[in-house]
PDB file of N, CA and C in Angstrom:
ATOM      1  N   UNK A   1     167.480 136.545  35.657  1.00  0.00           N
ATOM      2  CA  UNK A   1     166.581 137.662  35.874  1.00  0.00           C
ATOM      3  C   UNK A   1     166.837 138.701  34.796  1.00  0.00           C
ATOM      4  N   UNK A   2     165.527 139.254  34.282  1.00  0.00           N
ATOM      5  CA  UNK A   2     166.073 139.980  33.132  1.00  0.00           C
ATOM      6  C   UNK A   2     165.114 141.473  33.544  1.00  0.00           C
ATOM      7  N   UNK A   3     165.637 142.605  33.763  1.00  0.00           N
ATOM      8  CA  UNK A   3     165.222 143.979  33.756  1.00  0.00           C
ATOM      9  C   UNK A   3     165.536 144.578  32.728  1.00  0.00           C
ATOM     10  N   UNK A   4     163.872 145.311  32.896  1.00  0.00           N
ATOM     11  CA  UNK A   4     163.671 146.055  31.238  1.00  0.00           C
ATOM     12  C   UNK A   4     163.353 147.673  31.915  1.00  0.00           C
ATOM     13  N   UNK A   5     163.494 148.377  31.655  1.00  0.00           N
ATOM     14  CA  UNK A   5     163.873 149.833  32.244  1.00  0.00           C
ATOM     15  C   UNK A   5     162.889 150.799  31.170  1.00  0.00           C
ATOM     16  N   UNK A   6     161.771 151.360  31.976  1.00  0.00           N
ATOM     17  CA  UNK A   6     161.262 152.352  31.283  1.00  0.00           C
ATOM     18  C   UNK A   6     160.495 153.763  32.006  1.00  0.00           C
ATOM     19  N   UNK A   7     160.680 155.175  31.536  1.00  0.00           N
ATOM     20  CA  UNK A   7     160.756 156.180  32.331  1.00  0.00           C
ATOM     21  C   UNK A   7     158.938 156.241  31.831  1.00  0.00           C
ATOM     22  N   UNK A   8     158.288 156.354  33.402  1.00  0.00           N
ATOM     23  CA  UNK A   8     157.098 156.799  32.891  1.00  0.00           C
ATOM     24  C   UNK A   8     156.719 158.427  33.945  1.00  0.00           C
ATOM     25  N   UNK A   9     155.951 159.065  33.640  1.00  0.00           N
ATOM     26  CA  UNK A   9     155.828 160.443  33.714  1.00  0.00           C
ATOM     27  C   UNK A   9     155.774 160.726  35.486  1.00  0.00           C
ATOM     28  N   UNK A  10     155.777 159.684  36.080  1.00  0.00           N
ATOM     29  CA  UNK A  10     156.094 160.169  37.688  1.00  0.00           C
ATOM     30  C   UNK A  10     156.971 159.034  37.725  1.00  0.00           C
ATOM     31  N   UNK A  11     157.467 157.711  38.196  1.00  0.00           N
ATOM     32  CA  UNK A  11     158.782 157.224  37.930  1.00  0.00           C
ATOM     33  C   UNK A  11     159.151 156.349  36.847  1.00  0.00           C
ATOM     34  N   UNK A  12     160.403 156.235  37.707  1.00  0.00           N
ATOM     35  CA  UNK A  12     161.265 154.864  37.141  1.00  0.00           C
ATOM     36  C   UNK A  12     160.684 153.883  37.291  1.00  0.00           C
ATOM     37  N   UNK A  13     160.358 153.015  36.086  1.00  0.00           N
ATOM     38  CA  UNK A  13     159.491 151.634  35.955  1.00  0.00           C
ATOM     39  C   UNK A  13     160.712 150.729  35.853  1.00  0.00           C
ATOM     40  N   UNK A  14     160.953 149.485  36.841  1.00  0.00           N
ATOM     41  CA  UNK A  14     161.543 148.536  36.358  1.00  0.00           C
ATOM     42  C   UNK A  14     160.776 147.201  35.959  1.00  0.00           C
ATOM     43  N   UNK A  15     160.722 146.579  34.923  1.00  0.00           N
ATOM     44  CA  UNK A  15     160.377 145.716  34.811  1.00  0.00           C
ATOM     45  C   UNK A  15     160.404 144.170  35.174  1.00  0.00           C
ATOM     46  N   UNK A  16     160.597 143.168  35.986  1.00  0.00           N
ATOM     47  CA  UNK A  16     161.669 141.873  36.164  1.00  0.00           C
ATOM     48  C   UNK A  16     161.011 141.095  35.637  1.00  0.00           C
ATOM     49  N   UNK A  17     161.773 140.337  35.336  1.00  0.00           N
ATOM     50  CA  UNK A  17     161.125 138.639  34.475  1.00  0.00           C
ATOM     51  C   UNK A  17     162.080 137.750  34.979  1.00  0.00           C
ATOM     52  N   UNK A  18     162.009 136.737  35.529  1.00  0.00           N
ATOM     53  CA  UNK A  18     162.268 135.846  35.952  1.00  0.00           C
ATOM     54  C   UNK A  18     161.981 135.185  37.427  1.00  0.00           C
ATOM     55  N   UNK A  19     163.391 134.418  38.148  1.00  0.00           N
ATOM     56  CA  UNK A  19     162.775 134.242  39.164  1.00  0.00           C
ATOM     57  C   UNK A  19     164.002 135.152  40.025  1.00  0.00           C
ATOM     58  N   UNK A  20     163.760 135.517  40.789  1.00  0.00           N
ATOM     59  CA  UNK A  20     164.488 136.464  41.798  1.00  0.00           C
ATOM     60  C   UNK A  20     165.045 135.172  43.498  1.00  0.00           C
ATOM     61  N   UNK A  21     165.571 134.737  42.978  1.00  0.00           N
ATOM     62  CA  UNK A  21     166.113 133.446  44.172  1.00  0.00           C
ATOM     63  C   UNK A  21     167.933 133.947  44.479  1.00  0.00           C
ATOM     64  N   UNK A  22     168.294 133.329  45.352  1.00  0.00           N
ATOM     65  CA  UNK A  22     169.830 133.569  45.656  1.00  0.00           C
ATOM     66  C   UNK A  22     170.922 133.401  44.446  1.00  0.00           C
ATOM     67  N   UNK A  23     170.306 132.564  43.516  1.00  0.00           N
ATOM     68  CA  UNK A  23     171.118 132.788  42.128  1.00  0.00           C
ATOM     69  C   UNK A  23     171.257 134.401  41.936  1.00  0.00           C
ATOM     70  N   UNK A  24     169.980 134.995  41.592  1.00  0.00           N
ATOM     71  CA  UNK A  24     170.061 135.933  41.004  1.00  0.00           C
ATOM     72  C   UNK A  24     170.128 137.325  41.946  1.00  0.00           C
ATOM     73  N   UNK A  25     169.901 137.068  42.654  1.00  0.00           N
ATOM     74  CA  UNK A  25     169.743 138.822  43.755  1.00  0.00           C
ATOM     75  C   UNK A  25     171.044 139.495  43.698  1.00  0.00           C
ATOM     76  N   UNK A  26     172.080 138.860  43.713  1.00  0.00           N
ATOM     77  CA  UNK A  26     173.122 140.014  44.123  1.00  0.00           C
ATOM     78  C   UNK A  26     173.589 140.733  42.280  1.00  0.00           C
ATOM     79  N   UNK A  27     172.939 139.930  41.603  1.00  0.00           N
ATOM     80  CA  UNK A  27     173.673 140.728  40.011  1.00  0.00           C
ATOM     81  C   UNK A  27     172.207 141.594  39.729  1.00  0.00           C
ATOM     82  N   UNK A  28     171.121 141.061  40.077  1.00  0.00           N
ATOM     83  CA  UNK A  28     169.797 141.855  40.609  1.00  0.00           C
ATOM     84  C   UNK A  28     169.119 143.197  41.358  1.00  0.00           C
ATOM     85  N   UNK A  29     170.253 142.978  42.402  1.00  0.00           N
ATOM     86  CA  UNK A  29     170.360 144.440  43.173  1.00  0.00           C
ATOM     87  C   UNK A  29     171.469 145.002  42.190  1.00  0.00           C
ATOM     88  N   UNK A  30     172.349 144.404  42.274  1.00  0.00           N
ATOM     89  CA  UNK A  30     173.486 145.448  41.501  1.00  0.00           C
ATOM     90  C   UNK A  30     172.783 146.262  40.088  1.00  0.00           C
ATOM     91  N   UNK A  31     171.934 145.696  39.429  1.00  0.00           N
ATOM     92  CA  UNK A  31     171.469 146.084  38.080  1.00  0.00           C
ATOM     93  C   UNK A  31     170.239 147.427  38.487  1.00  0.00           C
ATOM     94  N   UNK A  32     169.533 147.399  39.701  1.00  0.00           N
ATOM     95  CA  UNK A  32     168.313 147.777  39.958  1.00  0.00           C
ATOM     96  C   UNK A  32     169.130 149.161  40.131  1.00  0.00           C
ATOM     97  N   UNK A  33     169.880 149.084  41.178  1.00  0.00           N
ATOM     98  CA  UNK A  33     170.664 150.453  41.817  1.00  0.00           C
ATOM     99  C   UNK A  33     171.342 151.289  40.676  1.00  0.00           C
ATOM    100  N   UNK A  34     172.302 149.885  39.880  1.00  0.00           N
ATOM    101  CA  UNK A  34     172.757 150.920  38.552  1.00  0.00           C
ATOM    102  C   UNK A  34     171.930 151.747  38.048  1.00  0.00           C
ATOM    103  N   UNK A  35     170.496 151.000  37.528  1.00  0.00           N
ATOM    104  CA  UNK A  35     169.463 151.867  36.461  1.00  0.00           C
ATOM    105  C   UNK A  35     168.777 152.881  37.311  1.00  0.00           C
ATOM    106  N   UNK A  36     169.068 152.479  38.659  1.00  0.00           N
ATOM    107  CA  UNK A  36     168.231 153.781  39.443  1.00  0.00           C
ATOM    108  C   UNK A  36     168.586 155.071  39.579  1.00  0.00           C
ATOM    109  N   UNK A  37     170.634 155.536  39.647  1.00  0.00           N
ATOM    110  CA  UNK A  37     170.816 156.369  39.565  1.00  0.00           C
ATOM    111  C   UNK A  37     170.365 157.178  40.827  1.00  0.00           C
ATOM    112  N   UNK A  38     169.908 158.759  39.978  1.00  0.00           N
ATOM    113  CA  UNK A  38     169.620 159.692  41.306  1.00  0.00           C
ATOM    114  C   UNK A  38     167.778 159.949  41.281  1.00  0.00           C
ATOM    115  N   UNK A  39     167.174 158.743  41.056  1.00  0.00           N
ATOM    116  CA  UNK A  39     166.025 158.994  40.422  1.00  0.00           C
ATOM    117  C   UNK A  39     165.396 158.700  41.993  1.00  0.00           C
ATOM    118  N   UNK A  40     164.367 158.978  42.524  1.00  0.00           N
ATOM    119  CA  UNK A  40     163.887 159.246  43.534  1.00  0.00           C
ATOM    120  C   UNK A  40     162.380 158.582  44.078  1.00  0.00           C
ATOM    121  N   UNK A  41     161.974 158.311  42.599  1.00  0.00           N
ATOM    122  CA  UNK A  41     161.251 157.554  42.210  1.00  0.00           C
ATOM    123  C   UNK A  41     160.818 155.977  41.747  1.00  0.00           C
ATOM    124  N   UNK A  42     160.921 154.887  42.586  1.00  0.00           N
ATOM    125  CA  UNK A  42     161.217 153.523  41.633  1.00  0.00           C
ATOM    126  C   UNK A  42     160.003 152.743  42.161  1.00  0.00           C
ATOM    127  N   UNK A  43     159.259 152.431  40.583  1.00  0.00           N
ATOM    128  CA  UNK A  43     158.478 151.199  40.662  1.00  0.00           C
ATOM    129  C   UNK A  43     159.011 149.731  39.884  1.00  0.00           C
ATOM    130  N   UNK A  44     158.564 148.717  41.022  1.00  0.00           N
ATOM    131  CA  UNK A  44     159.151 147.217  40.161  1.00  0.00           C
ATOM    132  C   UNK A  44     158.023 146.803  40.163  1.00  0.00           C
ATOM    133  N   UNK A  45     158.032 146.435  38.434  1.00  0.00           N
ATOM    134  CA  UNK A  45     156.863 145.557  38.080  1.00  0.00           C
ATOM    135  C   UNK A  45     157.076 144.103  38.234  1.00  0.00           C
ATOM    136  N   UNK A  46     156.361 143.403  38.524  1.00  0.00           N
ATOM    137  CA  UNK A  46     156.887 141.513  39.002  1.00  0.00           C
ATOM    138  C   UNK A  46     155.795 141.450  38.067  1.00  0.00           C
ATOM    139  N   UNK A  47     154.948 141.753  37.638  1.00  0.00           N
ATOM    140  CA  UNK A  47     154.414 140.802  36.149  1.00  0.00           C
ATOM    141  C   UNK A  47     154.985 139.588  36.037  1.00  0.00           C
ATOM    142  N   UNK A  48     156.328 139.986  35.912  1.00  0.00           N
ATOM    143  CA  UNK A  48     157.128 138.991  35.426  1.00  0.00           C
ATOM    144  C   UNK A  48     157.899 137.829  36.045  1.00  0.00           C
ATOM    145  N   UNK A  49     157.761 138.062  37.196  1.00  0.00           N
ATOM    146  CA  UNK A  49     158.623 137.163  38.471  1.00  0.00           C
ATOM    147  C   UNK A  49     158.034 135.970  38.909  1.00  0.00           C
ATOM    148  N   UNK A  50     157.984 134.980  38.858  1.00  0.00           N
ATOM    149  CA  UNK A  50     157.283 133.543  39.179  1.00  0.00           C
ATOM    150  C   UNK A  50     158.109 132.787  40.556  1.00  0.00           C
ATOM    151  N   UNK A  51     159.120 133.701  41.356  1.00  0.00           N
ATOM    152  CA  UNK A  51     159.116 132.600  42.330  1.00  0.00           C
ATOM    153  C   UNK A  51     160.192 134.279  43.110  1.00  0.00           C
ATOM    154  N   UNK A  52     160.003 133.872  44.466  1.00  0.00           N
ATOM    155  CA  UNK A  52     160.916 134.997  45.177  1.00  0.00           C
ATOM    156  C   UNK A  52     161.082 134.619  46.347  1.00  0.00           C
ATOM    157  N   UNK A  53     162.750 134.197  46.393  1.00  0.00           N
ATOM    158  CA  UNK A  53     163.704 133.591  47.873  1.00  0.00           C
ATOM    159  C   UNK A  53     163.500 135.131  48.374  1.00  0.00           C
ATOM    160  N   UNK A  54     163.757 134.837  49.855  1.00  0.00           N
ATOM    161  CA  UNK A  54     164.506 135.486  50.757  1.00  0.00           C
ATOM    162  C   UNK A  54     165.635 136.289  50.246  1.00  0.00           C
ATOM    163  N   UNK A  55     166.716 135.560  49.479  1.00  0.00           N
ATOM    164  CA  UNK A  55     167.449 136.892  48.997  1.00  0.00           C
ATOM    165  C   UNK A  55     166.936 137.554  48.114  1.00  0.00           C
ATOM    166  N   UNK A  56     165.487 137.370  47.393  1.00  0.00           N
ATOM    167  CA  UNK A  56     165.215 138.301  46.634  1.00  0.00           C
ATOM    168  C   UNK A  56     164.548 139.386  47.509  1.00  0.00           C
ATOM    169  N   UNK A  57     163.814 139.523  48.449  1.00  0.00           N
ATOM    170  CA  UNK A  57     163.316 140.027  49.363  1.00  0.00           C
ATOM    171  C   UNK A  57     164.373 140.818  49.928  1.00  0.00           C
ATOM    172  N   UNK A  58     164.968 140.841  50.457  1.00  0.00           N
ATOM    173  CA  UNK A  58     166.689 141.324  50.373  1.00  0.00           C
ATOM    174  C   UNK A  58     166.307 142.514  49.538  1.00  0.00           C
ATOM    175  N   UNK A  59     166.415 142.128  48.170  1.00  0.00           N
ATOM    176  CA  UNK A  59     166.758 143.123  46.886  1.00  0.00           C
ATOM    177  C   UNK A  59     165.700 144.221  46.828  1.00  0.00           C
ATOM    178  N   UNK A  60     164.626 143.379  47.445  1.00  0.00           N
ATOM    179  CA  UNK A  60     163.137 144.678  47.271  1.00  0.00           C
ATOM    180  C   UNK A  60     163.857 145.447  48.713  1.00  0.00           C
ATOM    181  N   UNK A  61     164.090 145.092  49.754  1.00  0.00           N
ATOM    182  CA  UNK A  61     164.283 146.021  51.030  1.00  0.00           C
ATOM    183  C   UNK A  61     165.156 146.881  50.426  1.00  0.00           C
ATOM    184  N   UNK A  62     166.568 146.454  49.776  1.00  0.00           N
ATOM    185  CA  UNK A  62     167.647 147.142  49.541  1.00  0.00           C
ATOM    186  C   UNK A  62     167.119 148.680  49.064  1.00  0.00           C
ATOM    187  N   UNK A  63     166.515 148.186  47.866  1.00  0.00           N
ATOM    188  CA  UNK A  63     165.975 149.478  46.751  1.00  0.00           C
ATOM    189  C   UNK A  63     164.891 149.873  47.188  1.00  0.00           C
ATOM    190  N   UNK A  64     163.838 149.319  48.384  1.00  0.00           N
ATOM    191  CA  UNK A  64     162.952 150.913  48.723  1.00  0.00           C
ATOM    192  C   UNK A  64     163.989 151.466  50.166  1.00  0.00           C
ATOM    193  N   UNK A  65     164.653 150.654  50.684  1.00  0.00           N
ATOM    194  CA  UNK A  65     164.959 151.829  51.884  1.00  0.00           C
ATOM    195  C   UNK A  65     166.426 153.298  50.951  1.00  0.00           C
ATOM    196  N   UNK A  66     167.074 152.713  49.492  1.00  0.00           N
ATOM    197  CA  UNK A  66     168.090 153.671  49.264  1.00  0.00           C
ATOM    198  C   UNK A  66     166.639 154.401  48.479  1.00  0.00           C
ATOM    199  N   UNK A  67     165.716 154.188  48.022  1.00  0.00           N
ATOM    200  CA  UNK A  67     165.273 155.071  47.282  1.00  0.00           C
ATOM    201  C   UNK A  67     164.344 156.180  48.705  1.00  0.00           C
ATOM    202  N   UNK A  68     163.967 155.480  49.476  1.00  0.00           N
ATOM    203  CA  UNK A  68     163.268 155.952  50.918  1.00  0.00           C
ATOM    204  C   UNK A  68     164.274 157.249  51.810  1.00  0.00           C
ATOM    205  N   UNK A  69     165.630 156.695  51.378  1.00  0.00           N
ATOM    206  CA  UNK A  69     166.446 157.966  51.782  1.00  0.00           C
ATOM    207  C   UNK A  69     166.766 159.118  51.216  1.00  0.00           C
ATOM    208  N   UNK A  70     166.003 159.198  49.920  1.00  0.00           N
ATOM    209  CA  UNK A  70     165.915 160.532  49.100  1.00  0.00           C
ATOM    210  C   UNK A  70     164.920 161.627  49.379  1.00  0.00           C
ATOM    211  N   UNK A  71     165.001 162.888  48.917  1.00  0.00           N
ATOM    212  CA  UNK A  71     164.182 163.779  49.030  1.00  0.00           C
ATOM    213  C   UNK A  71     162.793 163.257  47.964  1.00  0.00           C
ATOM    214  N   UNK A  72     161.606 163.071  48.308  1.00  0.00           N
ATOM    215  CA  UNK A  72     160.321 162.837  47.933  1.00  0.00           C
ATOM    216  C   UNK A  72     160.501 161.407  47.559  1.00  0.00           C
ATOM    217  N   UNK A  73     161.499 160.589  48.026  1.00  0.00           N
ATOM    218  CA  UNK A  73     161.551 159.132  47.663  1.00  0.00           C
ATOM    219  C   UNK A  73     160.082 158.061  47.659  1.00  0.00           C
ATOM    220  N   UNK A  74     159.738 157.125  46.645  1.00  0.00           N
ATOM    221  CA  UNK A  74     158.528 156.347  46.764  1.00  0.00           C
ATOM    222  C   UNK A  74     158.688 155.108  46.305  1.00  0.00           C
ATOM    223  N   UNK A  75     158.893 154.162  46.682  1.00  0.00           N
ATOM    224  CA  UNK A  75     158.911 152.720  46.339  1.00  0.00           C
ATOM    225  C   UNK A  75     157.530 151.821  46.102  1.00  0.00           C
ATOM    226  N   UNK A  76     157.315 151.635  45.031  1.00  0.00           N
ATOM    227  CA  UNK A  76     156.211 150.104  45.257  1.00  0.00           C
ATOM    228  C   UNK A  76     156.558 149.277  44.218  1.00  0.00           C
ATOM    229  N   UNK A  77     155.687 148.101  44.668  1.00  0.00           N
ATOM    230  CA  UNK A  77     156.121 146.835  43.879  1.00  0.00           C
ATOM    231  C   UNK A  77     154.850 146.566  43.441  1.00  0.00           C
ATOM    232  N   UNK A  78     154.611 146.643  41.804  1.00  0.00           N
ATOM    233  CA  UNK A  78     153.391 146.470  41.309  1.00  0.00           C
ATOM    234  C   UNK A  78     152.933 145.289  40.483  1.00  0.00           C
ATOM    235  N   UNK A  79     151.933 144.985  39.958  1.00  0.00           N
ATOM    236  CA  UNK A  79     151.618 143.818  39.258  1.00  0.00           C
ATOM    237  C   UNK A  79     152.110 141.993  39.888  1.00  0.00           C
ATOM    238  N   UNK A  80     152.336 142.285  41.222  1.00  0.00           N
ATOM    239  CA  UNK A  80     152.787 141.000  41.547  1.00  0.00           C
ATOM    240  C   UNK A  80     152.177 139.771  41.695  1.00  0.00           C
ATOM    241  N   UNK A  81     152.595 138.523  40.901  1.00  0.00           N
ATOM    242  CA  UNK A  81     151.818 137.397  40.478  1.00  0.00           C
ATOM    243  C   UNK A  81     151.770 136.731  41.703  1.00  0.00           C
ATOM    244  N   UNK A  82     150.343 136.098  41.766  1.00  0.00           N
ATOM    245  CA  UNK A  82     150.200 135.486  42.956  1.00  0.00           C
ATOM    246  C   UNK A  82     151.116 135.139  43.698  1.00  0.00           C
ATOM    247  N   UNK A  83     151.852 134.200  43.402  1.00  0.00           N
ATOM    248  CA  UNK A  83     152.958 133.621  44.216  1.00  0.00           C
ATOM    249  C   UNK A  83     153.808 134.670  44.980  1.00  0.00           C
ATOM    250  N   UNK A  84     154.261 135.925  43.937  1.00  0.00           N
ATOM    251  CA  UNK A  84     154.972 136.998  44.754  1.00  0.00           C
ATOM    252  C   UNK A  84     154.159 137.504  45.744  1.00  0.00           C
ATOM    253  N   UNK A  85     152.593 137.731  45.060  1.00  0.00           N
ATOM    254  CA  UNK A  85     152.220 138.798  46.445  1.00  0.00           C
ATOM    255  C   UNK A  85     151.756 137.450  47.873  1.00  0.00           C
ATOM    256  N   UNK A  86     151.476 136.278  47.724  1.00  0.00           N
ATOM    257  CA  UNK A  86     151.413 135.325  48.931  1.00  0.00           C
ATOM    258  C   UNK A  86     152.973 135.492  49.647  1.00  0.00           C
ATOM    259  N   UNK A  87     154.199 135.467  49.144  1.00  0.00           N
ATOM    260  CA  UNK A  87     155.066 135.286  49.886  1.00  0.00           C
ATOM    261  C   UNK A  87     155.358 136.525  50.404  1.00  0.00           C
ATOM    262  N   UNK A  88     154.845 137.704  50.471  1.00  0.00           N
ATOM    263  CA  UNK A  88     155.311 138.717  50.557  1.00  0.00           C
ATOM    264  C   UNK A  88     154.378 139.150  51.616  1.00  0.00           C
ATOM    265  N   UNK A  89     152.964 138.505  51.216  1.00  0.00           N
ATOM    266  CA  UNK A  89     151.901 139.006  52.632  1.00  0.00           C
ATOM    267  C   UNK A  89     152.416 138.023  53.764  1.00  0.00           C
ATOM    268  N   UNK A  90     152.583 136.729  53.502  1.00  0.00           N
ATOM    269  CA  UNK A  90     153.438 136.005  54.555  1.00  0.00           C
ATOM    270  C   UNK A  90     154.487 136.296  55.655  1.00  0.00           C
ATOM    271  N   UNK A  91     155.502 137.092  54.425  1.00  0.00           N
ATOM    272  CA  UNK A  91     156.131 137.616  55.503  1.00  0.00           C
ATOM    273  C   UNK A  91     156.194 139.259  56.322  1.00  0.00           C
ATOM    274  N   UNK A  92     154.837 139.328  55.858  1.00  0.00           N
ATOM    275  CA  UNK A  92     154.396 140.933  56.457  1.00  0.00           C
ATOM    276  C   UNK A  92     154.690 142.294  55.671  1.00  0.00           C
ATOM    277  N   UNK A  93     155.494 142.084  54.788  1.00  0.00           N
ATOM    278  CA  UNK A  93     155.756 143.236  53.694  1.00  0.00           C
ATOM    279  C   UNK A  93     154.825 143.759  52.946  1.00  0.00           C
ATOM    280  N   UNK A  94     153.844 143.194  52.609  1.00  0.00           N
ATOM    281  CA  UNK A  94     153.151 143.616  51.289  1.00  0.00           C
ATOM    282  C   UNK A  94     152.765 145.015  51.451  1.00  0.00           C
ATOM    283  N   UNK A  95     152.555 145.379  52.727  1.00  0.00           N
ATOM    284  CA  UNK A  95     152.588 147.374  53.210  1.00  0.00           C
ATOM    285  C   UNK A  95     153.571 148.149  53.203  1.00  0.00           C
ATOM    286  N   UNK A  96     154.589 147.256  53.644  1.00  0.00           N
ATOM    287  CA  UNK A  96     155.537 148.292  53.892  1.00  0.00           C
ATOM    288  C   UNK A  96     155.877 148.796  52.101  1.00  0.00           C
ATOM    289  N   UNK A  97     156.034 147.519  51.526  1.00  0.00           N
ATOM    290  CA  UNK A  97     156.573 147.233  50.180  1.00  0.00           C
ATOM    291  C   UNK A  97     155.453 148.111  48.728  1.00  0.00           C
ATOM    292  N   UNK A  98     154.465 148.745  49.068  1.00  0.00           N
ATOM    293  CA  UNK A  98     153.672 149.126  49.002  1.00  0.00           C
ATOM    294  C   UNK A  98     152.707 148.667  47.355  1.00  0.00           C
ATOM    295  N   UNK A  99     152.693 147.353  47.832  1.00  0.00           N
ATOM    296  CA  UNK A  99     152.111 146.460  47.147  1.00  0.00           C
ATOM    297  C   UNK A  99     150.637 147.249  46.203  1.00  0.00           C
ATOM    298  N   UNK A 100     150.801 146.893  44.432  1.00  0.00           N
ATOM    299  CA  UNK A 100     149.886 147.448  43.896  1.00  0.00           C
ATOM    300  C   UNK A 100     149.320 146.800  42.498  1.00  0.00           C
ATOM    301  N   UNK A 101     148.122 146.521  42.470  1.00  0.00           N
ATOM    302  CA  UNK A 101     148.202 145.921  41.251  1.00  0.00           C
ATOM    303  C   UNK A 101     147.938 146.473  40.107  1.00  0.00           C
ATOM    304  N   UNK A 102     147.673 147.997  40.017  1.00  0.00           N
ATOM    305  CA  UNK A 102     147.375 149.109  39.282  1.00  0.00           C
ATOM    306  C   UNK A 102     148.900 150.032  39.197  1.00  0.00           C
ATOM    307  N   UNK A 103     149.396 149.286  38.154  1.00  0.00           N
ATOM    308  CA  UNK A 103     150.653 150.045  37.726  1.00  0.00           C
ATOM    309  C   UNK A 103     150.928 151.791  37.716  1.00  0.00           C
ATOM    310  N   UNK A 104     149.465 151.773  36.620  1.00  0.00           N
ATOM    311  CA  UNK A 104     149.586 153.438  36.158  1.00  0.00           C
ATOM    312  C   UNK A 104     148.867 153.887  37.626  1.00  0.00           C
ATOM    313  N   UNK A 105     148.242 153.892  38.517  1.00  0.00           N
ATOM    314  CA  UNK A 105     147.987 154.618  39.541  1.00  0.00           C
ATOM    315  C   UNK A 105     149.602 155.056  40.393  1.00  0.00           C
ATOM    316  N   UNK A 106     150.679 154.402  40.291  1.00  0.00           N
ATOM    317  CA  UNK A 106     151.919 155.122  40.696  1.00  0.00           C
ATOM    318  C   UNK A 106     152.655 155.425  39.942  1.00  0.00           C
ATOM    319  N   UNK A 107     152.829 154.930  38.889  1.00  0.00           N
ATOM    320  CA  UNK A 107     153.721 155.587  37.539  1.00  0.00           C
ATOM    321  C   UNK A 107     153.636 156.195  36.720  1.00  0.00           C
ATOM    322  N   UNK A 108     152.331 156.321  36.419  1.00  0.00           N
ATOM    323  CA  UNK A 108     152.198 157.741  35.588  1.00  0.00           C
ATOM    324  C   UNK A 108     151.068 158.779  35.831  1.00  0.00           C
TER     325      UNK A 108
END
């Protein structure tokens, strides 16, 4: 999994590329939280993501409920390729997770 990190004028953009499966989630979350800091703000772009286990799902809960516990905190998960957004309406998230396919309508 490879995250690419870029500040756009309302949040933190993360970028992911790869696949987000139990290989990768726990060095995944660890990387997301590092670059997140005290930022209050985090969007993940899945553009890039072609397949997402259960522990990656994991990694999206992790980082909107610590970013959800901040003052004006906002989580969504944008650009997600079919496959992400089917497994994600499947398992009932795609609202909570605040599923978007219009990047700049939350990030800048």
């Amino acid at each position: 999994m490879q995250i690419t990190a870029s500040r756009h004028s309302r949040a933190l953009v993360l970028a992911l590329s790869g696949r987000l499966d139990a290989l990768a989630a726990e060095s995944t979350q660890q990387d997301i939280l590092a670059q997140l800091g005290d930022e209050s703000r985090l969007v993940l772009d899945m553009a890039g993501v072609d397949y997402l286990s259960s522990a990656g799902i994991r990694v999206l809960l992790v980082a909107a409920k610590t970013v959800g516990r901040r003052p004006g905190g906002f989580f969504a998960v944008a650009r997600p390729t079919a496959t992400v957004r089917r497994i994600l309406s499947d398992s009932g998230l795609d609202d909570c997770l605040g599923l978007t396919d219009d990047l700049a309508s939350v990030a800048d």
